[in-house]
N, C-alpha and C. Protein backbone atom coordinates (compact mmCIF):
# COMPACT_ATOMS: atom_id res chain seq x y z
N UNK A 1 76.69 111.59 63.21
CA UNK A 1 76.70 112.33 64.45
C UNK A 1 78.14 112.73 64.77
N UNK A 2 78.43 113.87 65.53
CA UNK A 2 79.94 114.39 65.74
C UNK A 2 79.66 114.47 66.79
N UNK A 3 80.89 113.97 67.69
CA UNK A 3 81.00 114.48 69.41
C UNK A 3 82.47 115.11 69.60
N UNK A 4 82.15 115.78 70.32
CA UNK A 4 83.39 117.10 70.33
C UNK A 4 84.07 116.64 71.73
N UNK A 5 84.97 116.55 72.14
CA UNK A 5 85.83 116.41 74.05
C UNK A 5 86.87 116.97 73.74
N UNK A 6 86.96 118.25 74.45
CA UNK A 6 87.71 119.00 74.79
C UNK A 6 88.81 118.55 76.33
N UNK A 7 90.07 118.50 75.85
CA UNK A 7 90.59 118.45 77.24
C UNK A 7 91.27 119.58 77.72
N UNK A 8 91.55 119.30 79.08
CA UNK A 8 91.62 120.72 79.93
C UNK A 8 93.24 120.70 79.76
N UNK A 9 93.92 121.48 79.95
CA UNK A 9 95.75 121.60 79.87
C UNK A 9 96.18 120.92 80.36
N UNK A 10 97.13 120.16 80.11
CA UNK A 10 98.25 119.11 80.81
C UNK A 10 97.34 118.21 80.76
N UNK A 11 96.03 117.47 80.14
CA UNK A 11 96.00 116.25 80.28
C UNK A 11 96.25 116.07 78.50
N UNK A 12 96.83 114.44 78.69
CA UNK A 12 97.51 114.12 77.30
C UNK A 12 96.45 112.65 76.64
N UNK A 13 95.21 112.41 77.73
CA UNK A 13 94.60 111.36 76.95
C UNK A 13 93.13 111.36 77.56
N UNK A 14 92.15 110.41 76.35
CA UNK A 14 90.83 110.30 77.14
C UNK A 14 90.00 109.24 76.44
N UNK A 15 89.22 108.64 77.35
CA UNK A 15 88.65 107.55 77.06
C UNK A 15 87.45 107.95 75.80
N UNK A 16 87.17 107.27 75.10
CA UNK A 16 85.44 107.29 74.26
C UNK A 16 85.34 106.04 74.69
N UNK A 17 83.48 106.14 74.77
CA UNK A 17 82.74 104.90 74.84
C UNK A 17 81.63 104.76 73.81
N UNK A 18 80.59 103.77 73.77
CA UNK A 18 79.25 104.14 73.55
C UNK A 18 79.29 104.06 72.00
N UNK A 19 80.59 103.21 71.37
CA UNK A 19 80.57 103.05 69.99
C UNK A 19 79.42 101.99 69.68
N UNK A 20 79.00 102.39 68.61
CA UNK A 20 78.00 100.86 68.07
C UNK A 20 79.03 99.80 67.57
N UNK A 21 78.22 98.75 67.49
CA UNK A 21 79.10 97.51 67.18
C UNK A 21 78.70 97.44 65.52
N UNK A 22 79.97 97.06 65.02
CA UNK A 22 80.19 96.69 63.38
C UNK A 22 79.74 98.30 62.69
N UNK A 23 80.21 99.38 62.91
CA UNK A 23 80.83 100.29 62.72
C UNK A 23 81.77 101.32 62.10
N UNK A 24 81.64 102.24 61.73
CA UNK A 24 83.29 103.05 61.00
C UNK A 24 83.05 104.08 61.78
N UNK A 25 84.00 104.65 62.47
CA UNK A 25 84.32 105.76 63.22
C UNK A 25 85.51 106.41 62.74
N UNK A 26 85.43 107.35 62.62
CA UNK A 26 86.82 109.17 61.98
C UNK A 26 86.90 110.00 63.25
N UNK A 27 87.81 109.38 63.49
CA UNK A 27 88.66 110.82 64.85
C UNK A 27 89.56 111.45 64.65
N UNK A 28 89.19 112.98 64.24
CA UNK A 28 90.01 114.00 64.43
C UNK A 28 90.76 113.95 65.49
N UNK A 29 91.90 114.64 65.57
CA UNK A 29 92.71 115.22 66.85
C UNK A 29 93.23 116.43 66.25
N UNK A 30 93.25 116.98 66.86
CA UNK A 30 93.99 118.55 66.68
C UNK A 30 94.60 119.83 68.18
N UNK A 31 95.50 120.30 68.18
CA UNK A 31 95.63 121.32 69.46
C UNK A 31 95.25 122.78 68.76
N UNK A 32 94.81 123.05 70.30
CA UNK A 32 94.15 124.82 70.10
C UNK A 32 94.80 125.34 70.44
N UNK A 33 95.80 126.64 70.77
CA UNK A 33 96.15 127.53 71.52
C UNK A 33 95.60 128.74 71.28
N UNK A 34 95.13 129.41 72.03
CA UNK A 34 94.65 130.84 71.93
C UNK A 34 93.35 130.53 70.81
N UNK A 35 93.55 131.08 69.82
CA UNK A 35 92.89 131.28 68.17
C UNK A 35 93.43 130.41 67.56
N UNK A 36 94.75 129.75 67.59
CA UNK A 36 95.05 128.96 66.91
C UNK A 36 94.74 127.28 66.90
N UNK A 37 95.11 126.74 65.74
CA UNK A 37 94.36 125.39 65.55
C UNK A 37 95.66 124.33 64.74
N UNK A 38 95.58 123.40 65.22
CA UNK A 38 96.98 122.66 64.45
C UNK A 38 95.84 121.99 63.43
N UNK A 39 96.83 121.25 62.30
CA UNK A 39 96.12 120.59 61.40
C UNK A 39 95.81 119.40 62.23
N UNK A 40 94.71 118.89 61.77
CA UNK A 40 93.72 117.30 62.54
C UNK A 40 94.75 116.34 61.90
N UNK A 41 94.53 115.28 63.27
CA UNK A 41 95.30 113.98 62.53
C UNK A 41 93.90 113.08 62.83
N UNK A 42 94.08 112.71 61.97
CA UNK A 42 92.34 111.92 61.34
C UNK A 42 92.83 110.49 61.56
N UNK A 43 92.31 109.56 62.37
CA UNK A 43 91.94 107.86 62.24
C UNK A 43 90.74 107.27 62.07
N UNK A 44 90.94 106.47 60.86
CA UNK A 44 89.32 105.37 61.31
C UNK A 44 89.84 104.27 61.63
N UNK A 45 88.46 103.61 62.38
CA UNK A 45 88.82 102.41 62.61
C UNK A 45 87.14 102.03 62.77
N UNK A 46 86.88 100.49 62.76
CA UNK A 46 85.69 99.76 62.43
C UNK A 46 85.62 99.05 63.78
N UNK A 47 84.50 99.05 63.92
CA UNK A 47 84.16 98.18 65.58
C UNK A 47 83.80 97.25 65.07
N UNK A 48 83.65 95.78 66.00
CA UNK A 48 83.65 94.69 65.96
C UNK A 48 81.85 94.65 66.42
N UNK A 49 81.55 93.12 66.27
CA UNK A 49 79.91 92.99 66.38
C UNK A 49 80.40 92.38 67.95
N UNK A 50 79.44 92.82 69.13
CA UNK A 50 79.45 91.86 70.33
C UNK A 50 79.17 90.31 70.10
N UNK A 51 78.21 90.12 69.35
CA UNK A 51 77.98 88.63 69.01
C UNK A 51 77.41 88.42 67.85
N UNK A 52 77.16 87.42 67.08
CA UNK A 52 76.56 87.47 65.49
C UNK A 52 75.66 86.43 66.07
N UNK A 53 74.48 86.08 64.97
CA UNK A 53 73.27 85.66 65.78
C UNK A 53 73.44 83.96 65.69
N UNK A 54 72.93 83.39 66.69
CA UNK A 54 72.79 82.19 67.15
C UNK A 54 72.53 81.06 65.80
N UNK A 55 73.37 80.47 66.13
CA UNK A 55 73.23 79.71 64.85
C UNK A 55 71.87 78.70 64.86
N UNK A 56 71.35 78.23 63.81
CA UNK A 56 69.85 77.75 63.66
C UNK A 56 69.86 76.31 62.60
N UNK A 57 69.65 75.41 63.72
CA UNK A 57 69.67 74.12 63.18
C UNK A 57 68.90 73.58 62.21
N UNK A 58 69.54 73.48 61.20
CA UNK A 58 68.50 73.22 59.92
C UNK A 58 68.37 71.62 59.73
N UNK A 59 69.41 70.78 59.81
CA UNK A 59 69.58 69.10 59.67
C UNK A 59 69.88 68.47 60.53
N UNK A 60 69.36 66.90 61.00
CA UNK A 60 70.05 66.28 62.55
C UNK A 60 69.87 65.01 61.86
N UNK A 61 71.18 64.14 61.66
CA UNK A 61 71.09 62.61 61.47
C UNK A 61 71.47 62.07 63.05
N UNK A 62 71.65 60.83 63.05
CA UNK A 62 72.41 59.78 63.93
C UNK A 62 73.37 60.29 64.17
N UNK A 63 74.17 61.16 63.38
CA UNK A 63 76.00 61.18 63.84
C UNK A 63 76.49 62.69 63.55
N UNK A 64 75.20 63.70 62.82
CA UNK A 64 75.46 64.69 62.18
C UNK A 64 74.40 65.98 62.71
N UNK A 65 74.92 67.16 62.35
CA UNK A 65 73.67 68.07 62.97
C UNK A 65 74.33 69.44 61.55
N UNK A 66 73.10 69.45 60.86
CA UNK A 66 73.43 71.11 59.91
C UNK A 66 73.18 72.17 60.73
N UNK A 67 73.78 73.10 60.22
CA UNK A 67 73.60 74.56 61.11
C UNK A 67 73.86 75.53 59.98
N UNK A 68 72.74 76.70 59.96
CA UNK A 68 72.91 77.90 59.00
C UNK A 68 73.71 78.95 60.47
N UNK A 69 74.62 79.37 59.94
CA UNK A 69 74.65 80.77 60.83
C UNK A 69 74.67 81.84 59.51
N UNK A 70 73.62 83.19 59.71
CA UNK A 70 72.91 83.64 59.28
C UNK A 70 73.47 85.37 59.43
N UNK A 71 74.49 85.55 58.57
CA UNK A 71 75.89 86.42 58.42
C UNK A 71 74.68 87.42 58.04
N UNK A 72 73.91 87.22 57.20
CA UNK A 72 73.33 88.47 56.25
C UNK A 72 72.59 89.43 57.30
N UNK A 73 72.13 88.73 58.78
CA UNK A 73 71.29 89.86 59.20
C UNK A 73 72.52 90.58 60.05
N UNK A 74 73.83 90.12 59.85
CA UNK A 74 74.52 91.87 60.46
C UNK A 74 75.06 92.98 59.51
N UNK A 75 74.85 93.94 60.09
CA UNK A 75 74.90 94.87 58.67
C UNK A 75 76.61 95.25 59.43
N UNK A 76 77.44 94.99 57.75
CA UNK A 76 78.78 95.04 57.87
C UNK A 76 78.91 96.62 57.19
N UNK A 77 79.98 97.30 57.63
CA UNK A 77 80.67 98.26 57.26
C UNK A 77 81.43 98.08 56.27
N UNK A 78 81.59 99.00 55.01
CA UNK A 78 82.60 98.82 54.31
C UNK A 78 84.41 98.75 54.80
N UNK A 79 84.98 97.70 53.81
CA UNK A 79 86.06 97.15 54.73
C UNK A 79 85.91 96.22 55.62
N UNK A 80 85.16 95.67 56.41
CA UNK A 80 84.88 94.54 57.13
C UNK A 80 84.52 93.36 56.37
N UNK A 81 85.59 92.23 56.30
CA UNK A 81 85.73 90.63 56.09
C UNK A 81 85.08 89.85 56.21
N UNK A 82 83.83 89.35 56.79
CA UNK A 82 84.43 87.94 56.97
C UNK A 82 85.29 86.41 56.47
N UNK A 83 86.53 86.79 57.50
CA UNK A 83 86.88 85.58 56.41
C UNK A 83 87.37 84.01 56.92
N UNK A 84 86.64 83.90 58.44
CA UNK A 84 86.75 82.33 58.49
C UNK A 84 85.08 82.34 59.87
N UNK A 85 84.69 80.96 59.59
CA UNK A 85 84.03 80.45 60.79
C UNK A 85 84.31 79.47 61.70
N UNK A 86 84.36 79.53 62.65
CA UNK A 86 84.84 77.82 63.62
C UNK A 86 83.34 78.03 63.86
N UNK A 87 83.63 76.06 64.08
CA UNK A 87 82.26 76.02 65.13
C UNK A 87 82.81 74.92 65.72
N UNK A 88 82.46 75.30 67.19
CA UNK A 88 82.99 74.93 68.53
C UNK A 88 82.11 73.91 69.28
N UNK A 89 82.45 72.84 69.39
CA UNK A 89 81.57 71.99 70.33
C UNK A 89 82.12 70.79 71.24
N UNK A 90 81.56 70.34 72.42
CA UNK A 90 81.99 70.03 73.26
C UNK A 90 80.83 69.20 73.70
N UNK A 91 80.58 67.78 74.13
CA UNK A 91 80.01 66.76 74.68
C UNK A 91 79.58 67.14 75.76
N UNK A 92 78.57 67.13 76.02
CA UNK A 92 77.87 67.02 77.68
C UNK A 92 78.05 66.00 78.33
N UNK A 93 78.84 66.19 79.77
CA UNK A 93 79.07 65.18 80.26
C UNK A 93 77.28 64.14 81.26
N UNK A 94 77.36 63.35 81.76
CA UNK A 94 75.71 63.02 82.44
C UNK A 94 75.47 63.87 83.62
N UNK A 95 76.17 64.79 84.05
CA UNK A 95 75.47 65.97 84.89
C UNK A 95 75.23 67.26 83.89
N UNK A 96 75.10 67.20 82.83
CA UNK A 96 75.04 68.54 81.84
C UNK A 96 76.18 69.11 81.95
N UNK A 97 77.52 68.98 82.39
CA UNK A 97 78.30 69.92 82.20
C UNK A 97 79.99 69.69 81.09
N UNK A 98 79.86 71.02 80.31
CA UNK A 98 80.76 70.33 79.62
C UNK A 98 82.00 69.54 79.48
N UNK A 99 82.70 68.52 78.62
CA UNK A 99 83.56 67.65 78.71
C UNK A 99 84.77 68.26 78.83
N UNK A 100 85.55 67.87 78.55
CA UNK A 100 87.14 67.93 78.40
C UNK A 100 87.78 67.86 77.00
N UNK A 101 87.01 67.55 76.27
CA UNK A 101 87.39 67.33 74.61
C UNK A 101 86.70 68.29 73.87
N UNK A 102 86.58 69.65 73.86
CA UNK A 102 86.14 70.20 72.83
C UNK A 102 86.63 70.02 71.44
N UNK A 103 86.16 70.40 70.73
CA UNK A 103 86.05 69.79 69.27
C UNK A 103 85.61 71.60 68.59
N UNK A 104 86.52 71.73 67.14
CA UNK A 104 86.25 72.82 66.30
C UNK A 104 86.24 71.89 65.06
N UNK A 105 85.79 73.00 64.06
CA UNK A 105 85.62 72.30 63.04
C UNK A 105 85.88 74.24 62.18
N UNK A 106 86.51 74.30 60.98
CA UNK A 106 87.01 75.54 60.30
C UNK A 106 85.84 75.61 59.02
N UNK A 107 85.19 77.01 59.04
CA UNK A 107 84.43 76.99 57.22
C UNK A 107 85.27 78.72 57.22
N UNK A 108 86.20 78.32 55.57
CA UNK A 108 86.74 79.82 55.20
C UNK A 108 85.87 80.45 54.27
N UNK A 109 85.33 81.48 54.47
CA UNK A 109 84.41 82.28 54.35
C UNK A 109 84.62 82.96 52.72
N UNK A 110 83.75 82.51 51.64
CA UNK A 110 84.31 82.98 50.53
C UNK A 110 82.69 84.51 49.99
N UNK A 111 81.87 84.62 51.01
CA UNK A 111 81.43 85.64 50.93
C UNK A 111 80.36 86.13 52.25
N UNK A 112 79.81 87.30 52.40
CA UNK A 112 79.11 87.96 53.59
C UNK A 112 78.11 87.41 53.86
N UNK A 113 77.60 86.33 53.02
CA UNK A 113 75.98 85.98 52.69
C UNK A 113 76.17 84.88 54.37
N UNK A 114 75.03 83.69 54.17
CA UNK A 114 74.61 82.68 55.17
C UNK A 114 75.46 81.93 54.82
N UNK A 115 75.37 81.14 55.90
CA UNK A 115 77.23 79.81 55.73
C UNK A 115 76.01 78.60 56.29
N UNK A 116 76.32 77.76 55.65
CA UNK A 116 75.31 76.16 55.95
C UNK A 116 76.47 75.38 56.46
N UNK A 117 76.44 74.71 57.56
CA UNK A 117 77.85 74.11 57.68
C UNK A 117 77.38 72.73 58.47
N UNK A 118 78.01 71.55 58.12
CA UNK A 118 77.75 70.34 58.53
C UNK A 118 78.79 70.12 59.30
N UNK A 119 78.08 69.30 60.90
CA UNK A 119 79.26 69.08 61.95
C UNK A 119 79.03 67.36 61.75
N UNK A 120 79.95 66.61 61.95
CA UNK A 120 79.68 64.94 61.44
C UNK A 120 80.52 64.21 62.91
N UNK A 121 80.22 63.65 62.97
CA UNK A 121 80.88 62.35 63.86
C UNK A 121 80.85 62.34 65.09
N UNK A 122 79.24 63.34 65.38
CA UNK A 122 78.61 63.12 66.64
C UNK A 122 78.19 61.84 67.28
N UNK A 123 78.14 61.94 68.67
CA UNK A 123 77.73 60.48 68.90
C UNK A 123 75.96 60.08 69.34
N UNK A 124 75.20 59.67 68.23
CA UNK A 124 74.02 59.91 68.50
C UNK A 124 73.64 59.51 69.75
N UNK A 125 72.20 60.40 70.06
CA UNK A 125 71.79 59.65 71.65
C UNK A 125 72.64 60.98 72.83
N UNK A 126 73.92 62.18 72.53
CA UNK A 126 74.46 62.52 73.26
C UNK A 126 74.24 64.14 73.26
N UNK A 127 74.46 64.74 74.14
CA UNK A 127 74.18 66.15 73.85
C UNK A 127 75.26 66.99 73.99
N UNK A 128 75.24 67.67 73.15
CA UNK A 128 76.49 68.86 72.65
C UNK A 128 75.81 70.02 73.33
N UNK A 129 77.38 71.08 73.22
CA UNK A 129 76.61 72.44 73.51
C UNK A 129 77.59 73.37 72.10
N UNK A 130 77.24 73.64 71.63
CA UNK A 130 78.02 74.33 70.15
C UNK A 130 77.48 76.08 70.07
N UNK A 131 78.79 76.50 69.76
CA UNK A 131 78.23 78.12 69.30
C UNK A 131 79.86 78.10 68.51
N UNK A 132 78.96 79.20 67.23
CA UNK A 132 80.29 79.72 66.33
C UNK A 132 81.04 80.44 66.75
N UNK A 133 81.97 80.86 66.11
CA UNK A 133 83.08 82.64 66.09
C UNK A 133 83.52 82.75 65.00
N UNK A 134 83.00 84.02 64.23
CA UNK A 134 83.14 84.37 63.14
C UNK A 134 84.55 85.31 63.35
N UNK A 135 85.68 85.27 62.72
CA UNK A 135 86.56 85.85 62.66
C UNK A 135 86.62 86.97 61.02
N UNK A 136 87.22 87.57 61.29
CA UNK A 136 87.00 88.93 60.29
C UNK A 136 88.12 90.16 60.17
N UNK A 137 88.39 90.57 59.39
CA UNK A 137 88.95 91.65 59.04
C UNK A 137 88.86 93.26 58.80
N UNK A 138 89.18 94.20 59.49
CA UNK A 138 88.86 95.65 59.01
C UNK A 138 89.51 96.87 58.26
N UNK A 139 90.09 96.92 56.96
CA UNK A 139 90.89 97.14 56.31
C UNK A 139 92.03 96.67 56.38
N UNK A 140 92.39 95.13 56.35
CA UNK A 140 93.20 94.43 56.36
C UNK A 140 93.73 94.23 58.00
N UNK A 141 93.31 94.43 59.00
CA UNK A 141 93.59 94.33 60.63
C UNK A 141 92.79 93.33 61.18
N UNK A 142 93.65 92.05 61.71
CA UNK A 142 92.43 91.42 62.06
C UNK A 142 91.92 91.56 63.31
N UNK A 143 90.34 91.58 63.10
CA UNK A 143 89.60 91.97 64.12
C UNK A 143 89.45 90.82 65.38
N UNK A 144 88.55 91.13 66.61
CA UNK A 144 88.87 90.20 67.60
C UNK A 144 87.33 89.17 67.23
N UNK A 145 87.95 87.88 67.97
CA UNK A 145 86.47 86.83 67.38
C UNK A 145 85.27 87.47 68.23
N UNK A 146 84.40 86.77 67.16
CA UNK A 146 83.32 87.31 67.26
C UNK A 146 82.25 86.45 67.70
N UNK A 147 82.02 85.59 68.92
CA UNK A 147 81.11 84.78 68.92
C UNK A 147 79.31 84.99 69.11
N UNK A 148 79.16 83.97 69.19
CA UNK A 148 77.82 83.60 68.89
C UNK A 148 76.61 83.27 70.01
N UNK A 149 75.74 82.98 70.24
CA UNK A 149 75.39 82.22 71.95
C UNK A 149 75.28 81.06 71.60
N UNK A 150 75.65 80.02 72.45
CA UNK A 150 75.70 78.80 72.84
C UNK A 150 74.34 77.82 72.64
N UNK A 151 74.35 76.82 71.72
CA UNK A 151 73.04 76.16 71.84
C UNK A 151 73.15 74.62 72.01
N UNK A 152 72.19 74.17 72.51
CA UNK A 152 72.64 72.48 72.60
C UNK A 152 71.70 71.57 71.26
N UNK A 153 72.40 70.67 70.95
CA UNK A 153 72.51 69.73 69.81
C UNK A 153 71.79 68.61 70.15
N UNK A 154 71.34 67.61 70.29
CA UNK A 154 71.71 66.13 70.53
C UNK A 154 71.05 65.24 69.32
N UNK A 155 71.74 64.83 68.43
CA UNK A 155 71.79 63.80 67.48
C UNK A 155 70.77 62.47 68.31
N UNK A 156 69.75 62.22 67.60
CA UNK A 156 68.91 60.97 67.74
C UNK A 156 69.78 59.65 68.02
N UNK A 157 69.57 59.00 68.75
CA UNK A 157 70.34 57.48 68.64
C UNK A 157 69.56 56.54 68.18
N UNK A 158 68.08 56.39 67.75
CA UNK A 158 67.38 55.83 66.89
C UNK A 158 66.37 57.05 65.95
N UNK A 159 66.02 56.01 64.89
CA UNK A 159 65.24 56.88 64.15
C UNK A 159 64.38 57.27 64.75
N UNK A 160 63.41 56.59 65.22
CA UNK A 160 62.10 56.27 65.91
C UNK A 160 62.10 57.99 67.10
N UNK A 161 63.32 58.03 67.63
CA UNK A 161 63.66 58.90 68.67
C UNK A 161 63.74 60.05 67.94
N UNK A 162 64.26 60.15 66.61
CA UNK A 162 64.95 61.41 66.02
C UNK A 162 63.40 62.45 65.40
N UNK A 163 62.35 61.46 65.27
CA UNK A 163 61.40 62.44 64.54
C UNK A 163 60.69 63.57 65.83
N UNK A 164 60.41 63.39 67.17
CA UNK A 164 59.74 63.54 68.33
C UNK A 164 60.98 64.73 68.76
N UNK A 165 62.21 64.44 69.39
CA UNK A 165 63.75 65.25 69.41
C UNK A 165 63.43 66.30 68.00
N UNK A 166 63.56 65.97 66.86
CA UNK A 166 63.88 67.17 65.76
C UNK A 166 62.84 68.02 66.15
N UNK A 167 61.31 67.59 66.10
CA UNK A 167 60.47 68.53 66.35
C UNK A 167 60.87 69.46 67.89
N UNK A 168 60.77 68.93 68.45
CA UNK A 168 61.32 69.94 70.10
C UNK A 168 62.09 70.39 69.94
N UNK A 169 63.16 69.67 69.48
CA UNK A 169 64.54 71.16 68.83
C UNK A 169 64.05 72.19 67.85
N UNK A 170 63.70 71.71 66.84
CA UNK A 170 63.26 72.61 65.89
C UNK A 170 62.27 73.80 66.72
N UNK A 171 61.63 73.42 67.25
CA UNK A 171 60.43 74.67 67.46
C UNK A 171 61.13 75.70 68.81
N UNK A 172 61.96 74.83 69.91
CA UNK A 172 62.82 75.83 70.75
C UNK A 172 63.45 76.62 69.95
N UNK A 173 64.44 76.15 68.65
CA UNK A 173 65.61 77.28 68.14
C UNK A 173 64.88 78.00 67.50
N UNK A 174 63.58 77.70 66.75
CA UNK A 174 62.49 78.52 66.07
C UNK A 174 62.56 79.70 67.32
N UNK A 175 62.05 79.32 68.16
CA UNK A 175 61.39 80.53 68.94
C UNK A 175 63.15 81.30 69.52
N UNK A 176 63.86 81.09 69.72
CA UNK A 176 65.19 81.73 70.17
C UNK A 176 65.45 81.96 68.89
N UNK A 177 65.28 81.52 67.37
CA UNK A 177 65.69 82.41 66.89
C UNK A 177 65.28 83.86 66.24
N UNK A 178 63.88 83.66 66.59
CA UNK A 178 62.82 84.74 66.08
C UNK A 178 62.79 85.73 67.65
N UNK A 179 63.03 85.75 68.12
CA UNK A 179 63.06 86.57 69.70
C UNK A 179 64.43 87.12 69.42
N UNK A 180 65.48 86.63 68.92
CA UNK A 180 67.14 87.09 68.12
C UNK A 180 66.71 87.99 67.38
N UNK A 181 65.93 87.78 66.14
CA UNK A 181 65.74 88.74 64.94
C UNK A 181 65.24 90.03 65.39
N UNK A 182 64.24 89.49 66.47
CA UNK A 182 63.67 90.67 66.83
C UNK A 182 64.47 91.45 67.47
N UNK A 183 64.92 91.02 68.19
CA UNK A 183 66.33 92.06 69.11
C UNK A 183 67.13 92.92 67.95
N UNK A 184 67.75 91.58 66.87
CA UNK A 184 68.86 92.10 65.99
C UNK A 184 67.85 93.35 64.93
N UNK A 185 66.54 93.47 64.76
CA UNK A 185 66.01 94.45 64.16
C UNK A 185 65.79 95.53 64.66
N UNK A 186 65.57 95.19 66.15
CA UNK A 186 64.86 96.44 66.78
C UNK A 186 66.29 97.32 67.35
N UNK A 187 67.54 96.68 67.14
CA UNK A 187 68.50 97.74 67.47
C UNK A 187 68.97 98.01 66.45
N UNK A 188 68.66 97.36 65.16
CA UNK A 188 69.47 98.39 63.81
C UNK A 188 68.27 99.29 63.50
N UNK A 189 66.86 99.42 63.83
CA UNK A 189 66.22 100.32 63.48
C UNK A 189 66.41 101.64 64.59
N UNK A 190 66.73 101.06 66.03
CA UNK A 190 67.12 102.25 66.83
C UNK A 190 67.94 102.92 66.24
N UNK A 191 69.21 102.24 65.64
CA UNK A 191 70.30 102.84 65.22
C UNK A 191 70.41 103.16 64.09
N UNK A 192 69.54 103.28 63.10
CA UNK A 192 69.45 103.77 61.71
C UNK A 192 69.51 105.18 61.50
């Protein structure tokens, strides 16, 4: 698609909006006078994703919780990186609200595909609230982080507890993450 903005004399700048996210955009510039036309000065540049999708708990021990975050369903532009993940988490204090000690943990990204990443030395029995930020590159510029939405964790403090907990977790992030896909499909097919 091409969009044309013409400015009126004596103004020297102007906003664009309404870019899609994870992106390549080519902007001409050029001046008119009369009939005449200067040569275009041409930039690209690559937009960033608003958020990459919610990460989806695949493993929960006593002290540990796996998490896939699931890179493949954003469709990247050529030139766009990824080349690190944090994942961010922070203890619920006993009114639900978060602690004072957040906690990251680094995975460096050695391709575009799904990242499986193990968080360890949770304290079972307690509840986390964790979301990633995928950091990334766009022809070598690094781009701004890219997070994720926020989900809560809580590691079993007995076994007995952990089979009854996995299932209720499991089937909430099931359903948030299939209500995600659907979102993340139904706007790359708008935008196809």
């Amino acid at each position: 698609a091409t969009y044309k903005e013409k400015l009126p004399s004596g103004k020297t700048y102007t906003s664009l909006y309404d870019f899609r996210p994870l992106s390549r955009y080519d902007i001409s510039i050029y001046t008119t006078l009369n009939e005449s036309r200067s040569e275009a000065t041409t930039l690209t540049f690559d937009t960033g994703a608003e958020k990459i999708p919610t990460p989806e708990v695949t493993a929960v021990t006593g002290d540990a919780v796996q998490i896939i975050e699931r890179l493949s369903l954003l469709r990247m532009p050529e030139g766009f990186t990824p080349t690190r993940l944090e994942v961010n988490y922070v203890k619920l204090n006993m009114d639900g609200e978060e602690g004072d000690n957040p906690q990251k943990q680094t995975a460096t990204l050695s391709s575009n595909g799904d990242q499986t990443i193990t968080i360890s030395g949770l304290e079972g029995g307690s509840t986390y609230n964790l979301y990633v930020t995928l950091f990334a590159t766009a022809n070598g510029l690094e781009l701004p982080a890219i997070p994720s939405s926020k989900i809560k964790v809580k590691p079993p403090s007995d076994s007995a507890e952990a089979s009854q907990e996995l299932r209720n977790e499991v089937e909430t992030l099931t359903s948030t993450l299939d209500r995600e896909i659907g979102i993340v499909l139904t706007d790359a097919s708008n935008h196809a």
